[in-house]
C-alpha atoms as a PDB file:
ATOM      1  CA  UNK A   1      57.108  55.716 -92.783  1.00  0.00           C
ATOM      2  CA  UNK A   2      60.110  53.316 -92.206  1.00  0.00           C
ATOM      3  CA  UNK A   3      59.319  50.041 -91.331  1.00  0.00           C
ATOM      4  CA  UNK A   4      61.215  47.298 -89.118  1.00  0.00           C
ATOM      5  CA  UNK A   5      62.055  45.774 -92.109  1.00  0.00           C
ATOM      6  CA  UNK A   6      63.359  48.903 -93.920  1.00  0.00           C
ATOM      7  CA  UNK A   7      65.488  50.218 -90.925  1.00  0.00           C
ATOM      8  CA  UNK A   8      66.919  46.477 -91.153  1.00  0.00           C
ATOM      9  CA  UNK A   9      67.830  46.572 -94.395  1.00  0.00           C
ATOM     10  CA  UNK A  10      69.030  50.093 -94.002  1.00  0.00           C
ATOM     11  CA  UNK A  11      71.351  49.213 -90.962  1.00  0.00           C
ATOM     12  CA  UNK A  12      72.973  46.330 -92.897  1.00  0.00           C
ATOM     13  CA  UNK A  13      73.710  48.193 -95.909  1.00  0.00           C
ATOM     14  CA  UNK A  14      74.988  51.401 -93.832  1.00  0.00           C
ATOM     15  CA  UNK A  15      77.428  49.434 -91.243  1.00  0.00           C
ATOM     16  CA  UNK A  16      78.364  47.574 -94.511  1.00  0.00           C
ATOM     17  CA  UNK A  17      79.760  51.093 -96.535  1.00  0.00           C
ATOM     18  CA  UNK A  18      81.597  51.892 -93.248  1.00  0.00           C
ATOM     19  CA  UNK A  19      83.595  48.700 -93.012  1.00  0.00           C
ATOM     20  CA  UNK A  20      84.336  49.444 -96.931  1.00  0.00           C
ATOM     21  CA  UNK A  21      85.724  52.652 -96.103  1.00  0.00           C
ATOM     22  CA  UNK A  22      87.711  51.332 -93.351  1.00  0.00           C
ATOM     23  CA  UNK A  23      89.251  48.679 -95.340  1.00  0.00           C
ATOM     24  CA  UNK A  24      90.432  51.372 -97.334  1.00  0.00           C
ATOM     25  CA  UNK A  25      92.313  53.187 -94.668  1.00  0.00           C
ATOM     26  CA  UNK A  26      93.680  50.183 -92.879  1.00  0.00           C
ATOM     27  CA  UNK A  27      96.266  47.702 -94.456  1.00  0.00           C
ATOM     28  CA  UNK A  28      97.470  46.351 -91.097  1.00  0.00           C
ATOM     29  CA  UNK A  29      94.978  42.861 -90.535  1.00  0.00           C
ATOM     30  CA  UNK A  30      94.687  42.436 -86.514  1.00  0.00           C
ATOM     31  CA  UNK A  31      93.961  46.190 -86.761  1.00  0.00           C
ATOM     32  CA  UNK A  32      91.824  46.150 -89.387  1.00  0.00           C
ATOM     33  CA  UNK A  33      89.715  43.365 -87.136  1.00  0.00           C
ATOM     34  CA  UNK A  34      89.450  45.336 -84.583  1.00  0.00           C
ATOM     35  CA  UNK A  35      88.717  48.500 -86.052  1.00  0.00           C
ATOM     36  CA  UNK A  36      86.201  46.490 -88.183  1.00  0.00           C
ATOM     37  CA  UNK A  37      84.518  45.244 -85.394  1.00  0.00           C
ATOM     38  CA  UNK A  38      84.562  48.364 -83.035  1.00  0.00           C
ATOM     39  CA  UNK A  39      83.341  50.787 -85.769  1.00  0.00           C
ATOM     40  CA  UNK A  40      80.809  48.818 -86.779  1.00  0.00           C
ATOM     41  CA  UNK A  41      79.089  47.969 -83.932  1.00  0.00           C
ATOM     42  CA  UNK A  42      79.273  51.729 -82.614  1.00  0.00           C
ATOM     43  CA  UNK A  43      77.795  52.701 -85.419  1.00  0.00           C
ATOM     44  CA  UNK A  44      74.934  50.291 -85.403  1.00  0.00           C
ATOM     45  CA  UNK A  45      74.469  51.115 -81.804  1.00  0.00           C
ATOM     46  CA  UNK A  46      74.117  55.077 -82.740  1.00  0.00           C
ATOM     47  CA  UNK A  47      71.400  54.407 -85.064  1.00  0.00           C
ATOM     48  CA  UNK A  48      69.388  51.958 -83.424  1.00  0.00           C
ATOM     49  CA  UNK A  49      69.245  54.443 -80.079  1.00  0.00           C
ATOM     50  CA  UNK A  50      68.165  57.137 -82.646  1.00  0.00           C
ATOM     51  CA  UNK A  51      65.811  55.176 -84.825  1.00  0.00           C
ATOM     52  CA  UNK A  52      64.363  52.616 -82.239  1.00  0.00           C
ATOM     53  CA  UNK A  53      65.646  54.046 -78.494  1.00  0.00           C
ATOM     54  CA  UNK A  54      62.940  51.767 -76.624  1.00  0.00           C
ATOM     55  CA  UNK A  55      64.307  48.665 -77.637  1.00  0.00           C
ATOM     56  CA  UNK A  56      66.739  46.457 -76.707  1.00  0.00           C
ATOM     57  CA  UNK A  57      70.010  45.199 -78.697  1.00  0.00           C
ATOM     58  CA  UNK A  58      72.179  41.965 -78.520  1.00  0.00           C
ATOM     59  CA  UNK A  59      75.288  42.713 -80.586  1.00  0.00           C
ATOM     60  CA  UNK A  60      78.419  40.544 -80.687  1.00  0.00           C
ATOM     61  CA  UNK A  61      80.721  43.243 -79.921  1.00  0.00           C
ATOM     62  CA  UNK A  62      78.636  44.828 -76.928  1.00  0.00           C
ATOM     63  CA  UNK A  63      77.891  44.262 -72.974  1.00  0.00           C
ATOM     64  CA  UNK A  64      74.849  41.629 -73.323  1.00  0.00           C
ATOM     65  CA  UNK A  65      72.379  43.635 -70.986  1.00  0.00           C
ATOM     66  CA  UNK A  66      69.671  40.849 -69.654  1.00  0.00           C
ATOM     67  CA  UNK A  67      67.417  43.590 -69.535  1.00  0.00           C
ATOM     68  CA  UNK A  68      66.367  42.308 -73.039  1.00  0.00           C
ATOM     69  CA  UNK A  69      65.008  39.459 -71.815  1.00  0.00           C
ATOM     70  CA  UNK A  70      61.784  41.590 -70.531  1.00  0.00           C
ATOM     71  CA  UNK A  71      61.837  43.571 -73.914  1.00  0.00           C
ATOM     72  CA  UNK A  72      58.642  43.088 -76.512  1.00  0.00           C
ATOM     73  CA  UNK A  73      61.502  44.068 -79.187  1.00  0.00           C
ATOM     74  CA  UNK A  74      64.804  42.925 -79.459  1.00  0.00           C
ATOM     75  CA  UNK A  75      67.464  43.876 -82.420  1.00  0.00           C
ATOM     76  CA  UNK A  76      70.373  41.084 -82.612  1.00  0.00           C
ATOM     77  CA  UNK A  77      72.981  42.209 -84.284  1.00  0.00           C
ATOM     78  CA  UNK A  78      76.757  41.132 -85.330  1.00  0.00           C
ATOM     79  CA  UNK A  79      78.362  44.316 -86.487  1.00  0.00           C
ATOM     80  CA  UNK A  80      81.205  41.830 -88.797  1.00  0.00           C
ATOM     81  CA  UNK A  81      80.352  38.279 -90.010  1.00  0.00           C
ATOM     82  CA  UNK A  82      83.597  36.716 -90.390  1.00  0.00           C
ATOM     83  CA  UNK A  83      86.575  39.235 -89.573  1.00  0.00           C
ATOM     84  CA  UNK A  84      89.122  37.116 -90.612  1.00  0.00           C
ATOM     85  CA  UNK A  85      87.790  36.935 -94.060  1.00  0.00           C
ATOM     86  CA  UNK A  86      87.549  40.785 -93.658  1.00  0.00           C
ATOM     87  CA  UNK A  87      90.902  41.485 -92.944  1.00  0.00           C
ATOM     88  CA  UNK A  88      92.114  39.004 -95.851  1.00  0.00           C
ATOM     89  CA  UNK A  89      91.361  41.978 -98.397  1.00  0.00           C
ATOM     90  CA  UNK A  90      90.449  41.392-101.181  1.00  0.00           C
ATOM     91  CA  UNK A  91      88.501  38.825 -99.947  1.00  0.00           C
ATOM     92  CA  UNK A  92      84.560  39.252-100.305  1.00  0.00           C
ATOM     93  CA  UNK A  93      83.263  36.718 -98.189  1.00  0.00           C
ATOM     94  CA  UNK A  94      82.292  38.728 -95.059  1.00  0.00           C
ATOM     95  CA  UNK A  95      78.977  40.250 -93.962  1.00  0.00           C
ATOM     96  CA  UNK A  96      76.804  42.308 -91.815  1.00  0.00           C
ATOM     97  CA  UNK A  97      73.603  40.521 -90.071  1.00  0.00           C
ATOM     98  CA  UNK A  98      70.371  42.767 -88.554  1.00  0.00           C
ATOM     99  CA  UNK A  99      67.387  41.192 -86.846  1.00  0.00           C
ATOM    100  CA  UNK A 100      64.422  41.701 -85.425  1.00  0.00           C
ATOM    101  CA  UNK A 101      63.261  39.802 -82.213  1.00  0.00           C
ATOM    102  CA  UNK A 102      59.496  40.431 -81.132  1.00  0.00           C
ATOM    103  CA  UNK A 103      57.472  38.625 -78.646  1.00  0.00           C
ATOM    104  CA  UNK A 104      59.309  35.539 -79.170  1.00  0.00           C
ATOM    105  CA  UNK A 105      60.077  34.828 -82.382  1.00  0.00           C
ATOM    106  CA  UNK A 106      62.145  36.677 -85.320  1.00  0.00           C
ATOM    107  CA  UNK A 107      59.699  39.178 -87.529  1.00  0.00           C
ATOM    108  CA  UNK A 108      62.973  40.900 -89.648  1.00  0.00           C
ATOM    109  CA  UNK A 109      66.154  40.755 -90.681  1.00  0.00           C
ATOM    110  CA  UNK A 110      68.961  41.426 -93.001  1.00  0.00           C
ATOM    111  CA  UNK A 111      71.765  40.273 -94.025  1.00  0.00           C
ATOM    112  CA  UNK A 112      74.712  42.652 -96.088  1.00  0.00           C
ATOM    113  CA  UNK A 113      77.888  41.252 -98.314  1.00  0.00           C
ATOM    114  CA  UNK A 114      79.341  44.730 -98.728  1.00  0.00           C
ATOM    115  CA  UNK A 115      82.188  43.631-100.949  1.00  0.00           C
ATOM    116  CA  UNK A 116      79.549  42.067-103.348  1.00  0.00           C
ATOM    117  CA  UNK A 117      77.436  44.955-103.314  1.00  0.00           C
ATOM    118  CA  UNK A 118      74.430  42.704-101.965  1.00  0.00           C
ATOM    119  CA  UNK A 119      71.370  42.835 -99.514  1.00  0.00           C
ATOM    120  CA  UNK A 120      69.133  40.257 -98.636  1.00  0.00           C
ATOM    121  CA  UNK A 121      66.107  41.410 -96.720  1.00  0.00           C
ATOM    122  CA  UNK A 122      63.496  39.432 -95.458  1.00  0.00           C
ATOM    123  CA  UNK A 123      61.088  42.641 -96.348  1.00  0.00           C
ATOM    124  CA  UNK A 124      62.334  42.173-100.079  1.00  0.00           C
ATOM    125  CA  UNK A 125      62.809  38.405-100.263  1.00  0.00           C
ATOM    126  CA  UNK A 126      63.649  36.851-103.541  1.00  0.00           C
ATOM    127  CA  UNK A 127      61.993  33.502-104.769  1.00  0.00           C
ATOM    128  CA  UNK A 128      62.636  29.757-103.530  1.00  0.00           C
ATOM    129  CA  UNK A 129      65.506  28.601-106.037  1.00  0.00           C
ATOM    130  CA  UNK A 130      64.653  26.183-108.206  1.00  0.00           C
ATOM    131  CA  UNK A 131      67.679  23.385-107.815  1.00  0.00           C
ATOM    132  CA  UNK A 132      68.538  19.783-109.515  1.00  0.00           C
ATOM    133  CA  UNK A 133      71.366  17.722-109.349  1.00  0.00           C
ATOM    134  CA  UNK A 134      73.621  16.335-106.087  1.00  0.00           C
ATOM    135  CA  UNK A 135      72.986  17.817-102.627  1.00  0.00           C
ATOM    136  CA  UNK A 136      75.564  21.392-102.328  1.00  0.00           C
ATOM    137  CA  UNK A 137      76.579  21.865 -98.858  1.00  0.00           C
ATOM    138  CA  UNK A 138      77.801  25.387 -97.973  1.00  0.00           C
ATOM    139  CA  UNK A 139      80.822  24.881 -95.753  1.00  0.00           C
ATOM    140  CA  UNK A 140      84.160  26.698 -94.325  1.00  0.00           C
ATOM    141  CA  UNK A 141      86.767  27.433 -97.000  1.00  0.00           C
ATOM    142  CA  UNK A 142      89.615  27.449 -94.566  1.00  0.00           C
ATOM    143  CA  UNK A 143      88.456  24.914 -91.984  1.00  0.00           C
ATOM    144  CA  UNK A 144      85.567  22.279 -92.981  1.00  0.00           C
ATOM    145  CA  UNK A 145      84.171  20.585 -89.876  1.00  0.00           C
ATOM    146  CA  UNK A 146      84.761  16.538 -90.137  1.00  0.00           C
ATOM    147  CA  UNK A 147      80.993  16.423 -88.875  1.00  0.00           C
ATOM    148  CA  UNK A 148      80.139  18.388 -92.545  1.00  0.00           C
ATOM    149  CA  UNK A 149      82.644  16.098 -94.246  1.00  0.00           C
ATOM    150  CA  UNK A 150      80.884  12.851 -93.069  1.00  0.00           C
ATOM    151  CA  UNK A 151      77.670  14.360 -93.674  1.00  0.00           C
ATOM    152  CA  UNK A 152      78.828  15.066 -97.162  1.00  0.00           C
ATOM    153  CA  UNK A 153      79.910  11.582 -97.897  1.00  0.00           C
ATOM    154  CA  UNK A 154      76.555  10.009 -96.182  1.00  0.00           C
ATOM    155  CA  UNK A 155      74.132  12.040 -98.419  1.00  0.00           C
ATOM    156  CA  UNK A 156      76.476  12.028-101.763  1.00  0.00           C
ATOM    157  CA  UNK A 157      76.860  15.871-101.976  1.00  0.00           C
ATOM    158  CA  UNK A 158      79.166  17.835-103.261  1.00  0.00           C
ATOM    159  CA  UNK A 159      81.124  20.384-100.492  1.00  0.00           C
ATOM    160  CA  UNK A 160      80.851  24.363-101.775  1.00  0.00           C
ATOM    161  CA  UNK A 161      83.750  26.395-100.122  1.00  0.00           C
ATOM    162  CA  UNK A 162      83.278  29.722 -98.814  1.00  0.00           C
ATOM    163  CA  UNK A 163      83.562  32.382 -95.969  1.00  0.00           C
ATOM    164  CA  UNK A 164      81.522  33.796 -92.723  1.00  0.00           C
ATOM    165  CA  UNK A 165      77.864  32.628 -92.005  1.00  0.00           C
ATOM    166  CA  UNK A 166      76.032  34.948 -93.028  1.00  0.00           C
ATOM    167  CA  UNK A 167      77.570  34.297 -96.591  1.00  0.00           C
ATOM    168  CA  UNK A 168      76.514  30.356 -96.218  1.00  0.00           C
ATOM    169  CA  UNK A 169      73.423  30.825 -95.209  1.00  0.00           C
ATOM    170  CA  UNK A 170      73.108  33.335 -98.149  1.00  0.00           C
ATOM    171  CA  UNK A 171      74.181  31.002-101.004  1.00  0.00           C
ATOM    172  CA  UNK A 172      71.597  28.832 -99.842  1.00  0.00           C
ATOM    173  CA  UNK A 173      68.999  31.223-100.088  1.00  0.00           C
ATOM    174  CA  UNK A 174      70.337  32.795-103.897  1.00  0.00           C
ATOM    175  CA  UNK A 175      70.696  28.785-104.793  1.00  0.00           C
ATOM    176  CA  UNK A 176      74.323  28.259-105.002  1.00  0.00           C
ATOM    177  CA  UNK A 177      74.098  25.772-102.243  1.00  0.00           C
ATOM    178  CA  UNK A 178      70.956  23.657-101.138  1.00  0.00           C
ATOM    179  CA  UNK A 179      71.983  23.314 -97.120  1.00  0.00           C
ATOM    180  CA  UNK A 180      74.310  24.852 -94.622  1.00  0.00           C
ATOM    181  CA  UNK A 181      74.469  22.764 -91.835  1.00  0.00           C
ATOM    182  CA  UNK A 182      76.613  24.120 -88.240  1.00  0.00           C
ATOM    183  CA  UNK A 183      77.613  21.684 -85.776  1.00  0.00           C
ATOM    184  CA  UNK A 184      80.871  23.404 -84.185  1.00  0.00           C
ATOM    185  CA  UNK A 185      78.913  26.044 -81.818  1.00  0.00           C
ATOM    186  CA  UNK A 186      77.457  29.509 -83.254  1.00  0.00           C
ATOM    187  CA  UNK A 187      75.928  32.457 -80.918  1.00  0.00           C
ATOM    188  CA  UNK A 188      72.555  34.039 -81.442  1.00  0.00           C
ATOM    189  CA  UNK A 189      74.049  37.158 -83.445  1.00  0.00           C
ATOM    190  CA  UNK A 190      75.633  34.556 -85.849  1.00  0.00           C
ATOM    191  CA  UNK A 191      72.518  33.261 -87.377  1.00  0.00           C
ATOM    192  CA  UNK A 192      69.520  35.253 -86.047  1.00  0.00           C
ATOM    193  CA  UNK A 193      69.613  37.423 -89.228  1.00  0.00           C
ATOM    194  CA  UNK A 194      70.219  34.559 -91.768  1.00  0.00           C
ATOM    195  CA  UNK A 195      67.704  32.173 -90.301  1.00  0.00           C
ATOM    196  CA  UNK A 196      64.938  35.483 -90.680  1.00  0.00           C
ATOM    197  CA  UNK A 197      65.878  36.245 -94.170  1.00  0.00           C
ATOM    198  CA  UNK A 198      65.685  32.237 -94.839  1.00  0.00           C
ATOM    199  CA  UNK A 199      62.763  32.024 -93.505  1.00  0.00           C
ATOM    200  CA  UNK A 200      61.197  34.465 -95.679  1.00  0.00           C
ATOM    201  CA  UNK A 201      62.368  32.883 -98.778  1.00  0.00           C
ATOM    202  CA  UNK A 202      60.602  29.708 -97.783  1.00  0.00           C
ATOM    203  CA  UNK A 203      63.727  27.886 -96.489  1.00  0.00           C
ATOM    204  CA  UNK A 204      63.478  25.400 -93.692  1.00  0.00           C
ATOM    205  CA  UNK A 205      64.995  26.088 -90.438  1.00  0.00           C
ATOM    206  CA  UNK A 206      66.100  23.990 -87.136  1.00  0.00           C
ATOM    207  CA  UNK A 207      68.728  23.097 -84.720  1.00  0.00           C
ATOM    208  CA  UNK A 208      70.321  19.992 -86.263  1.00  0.00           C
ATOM    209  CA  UNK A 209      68.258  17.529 -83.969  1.00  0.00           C
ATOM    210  CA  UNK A 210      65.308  19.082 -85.477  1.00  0.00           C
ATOM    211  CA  UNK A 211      63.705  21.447 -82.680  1.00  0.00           C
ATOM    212  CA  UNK A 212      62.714  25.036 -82.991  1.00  0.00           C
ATOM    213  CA  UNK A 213      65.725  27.652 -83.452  1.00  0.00           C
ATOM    214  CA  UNK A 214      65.407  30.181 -80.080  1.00  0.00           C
ATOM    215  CA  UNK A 215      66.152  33.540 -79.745  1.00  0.00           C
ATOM    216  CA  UNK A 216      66.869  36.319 -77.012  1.00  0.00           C
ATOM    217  CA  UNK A 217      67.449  33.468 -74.443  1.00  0.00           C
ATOM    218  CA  UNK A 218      69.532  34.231 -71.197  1.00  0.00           C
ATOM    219  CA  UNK A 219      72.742  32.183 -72.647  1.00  0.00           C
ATOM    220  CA  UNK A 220      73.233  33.109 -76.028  1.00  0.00           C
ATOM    221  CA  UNK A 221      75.346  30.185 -77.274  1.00  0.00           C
ATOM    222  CA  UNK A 222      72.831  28.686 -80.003  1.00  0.00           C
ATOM    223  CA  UNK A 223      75.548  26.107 -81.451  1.00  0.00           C
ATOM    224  CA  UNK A 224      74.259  24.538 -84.755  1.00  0.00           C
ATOM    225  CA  UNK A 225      72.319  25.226 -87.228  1.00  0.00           C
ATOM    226  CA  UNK A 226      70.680  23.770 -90.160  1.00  0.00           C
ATOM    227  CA  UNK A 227      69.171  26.338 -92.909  1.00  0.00           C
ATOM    228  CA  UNK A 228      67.870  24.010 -96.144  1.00  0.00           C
ATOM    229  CA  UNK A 229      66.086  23.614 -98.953  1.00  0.00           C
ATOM    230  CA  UNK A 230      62.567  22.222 -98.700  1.00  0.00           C
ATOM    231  CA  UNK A 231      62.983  19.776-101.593  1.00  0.00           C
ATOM    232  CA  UNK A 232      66.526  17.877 -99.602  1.00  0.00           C
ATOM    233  CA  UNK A 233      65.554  18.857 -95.646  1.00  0.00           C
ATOM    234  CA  UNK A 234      64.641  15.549 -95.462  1.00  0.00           C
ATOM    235  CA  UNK A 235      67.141  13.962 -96.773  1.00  0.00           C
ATOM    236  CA  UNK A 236      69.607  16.651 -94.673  1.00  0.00           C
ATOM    237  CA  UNK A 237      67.816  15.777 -91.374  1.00  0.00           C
ATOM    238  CA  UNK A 238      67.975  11.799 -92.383  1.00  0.00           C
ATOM    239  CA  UNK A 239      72.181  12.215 -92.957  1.00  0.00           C
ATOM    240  CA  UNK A 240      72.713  14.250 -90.092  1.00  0.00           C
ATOM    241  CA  UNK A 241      71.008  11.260 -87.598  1.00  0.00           C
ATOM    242  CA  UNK A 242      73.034   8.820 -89.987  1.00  0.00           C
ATOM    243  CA  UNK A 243      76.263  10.476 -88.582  1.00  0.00           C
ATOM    244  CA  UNK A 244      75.245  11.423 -85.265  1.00  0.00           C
END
């Protein structure tokens, strides 16, 4: 029997070998976004009516139907994690995010880097790195926030460059970053499938003022983020309120 977690995982992985295949038979980059982003989420939507049909879905690319708000079981979805890193080919830093909302909090997700032939799955969760040294933020490669770049200097860290959300939140949980902290406005699709797998892994997980992350609310906008290691969260949370 497949489980929640399974069908995540599977999801991910499958809406990740499409976008491969239409990288290969697209050269031309606004239509290689789009194309990314359409196929994709169609897709998803096919198999989550066959697999799942009584639930409810919150994708990125789709009509936001409040009728999820009375749903036990809601899958949040955003079909492409950073399209313009996508359509930069041969750029790998891109990815596909599943979750699973239920009764009010996230039970599953999973989160696909297609290019680097990865899955992370909160059903198949690897161990808490093990880390030493400065503080590694994960931030943008093409447009670091100022807030990040304070932050940086306040705590003494060193900044680690990269793509889309998903793969930020993902270094942090392989341990090639210790924090990813968002201040520059996310939506619920963005990091509902990160936060899941972080949470798995043993990774602390709040808005940046410290309260509760929420999920499947009427306004999506959920616009920052903090996903960290337990051994510098405090020392995150301190620097962020050092900065404002």
């Amino acid at each position: 029997m497949t489980t929640d977690a399974d069908l995540a995982r599977d999801l991910a992985q499958g809406a990740g070998r499409l976008l491969l295949q239409v990288r290969t038979e697209e050269t031309d980059g606004p239509t290689l976004k789009r194309r990314g982003d359409a196929e994709s989420h169609e897709w998803l939507m096919a198999r989550l009516t066959e697999a799942v049909p009584g639930d409810a879905v919150l994708s990125e690319e789709g009509k936001d139907d409040h009728v999820r708000l009375e749903a036990d079981r809601v899958w949040i979805v955003d079909p492409l994690d950073g399209t313009r890193e996508y359509s930069e080919v041969p750029r790998d830093d891109w990815a596909v995010h599943v979750a699973l909302w239920q009764r009010g909090r996230l039970t599953e997700g999973a989160v696909a880097l297609p290019a680097r032939d990865q899955v992370f799955s909160s059903g198949r969760a690897p161990a808490l790195p093990q880390r030493s040294g400065p503080i590694r933020l994960a931030v943008s490669r093409s447009r670091p926030p100022a807030f990040v770049t304070a932050l940086a200097e306040e705590l003494g860290a060193e900044l680690v460059p990269m793509g889309s959300a998903g793969v930020k939140a993902m270094a942090v949980v392989s341990g090639q970053a210790d924090a990813y902290v968002h201040a520059g406005g996310q939506y619920e699709w963005d990091s509902a499938a990160p936060v899941a797998v972080a949470e798995a892994v043993g990774l602390r997980t709040s808005r940046v003022d410290g309260s509760p992350l929420e999920y499947n609310r009427p306004d999506p906008l959920l616009p920052d983020l903090v996903i960290a290691h337990p051994d510098v969260v405090e020392q995150v949370m301190a620097g962020i309120r050092s900065v404002g």
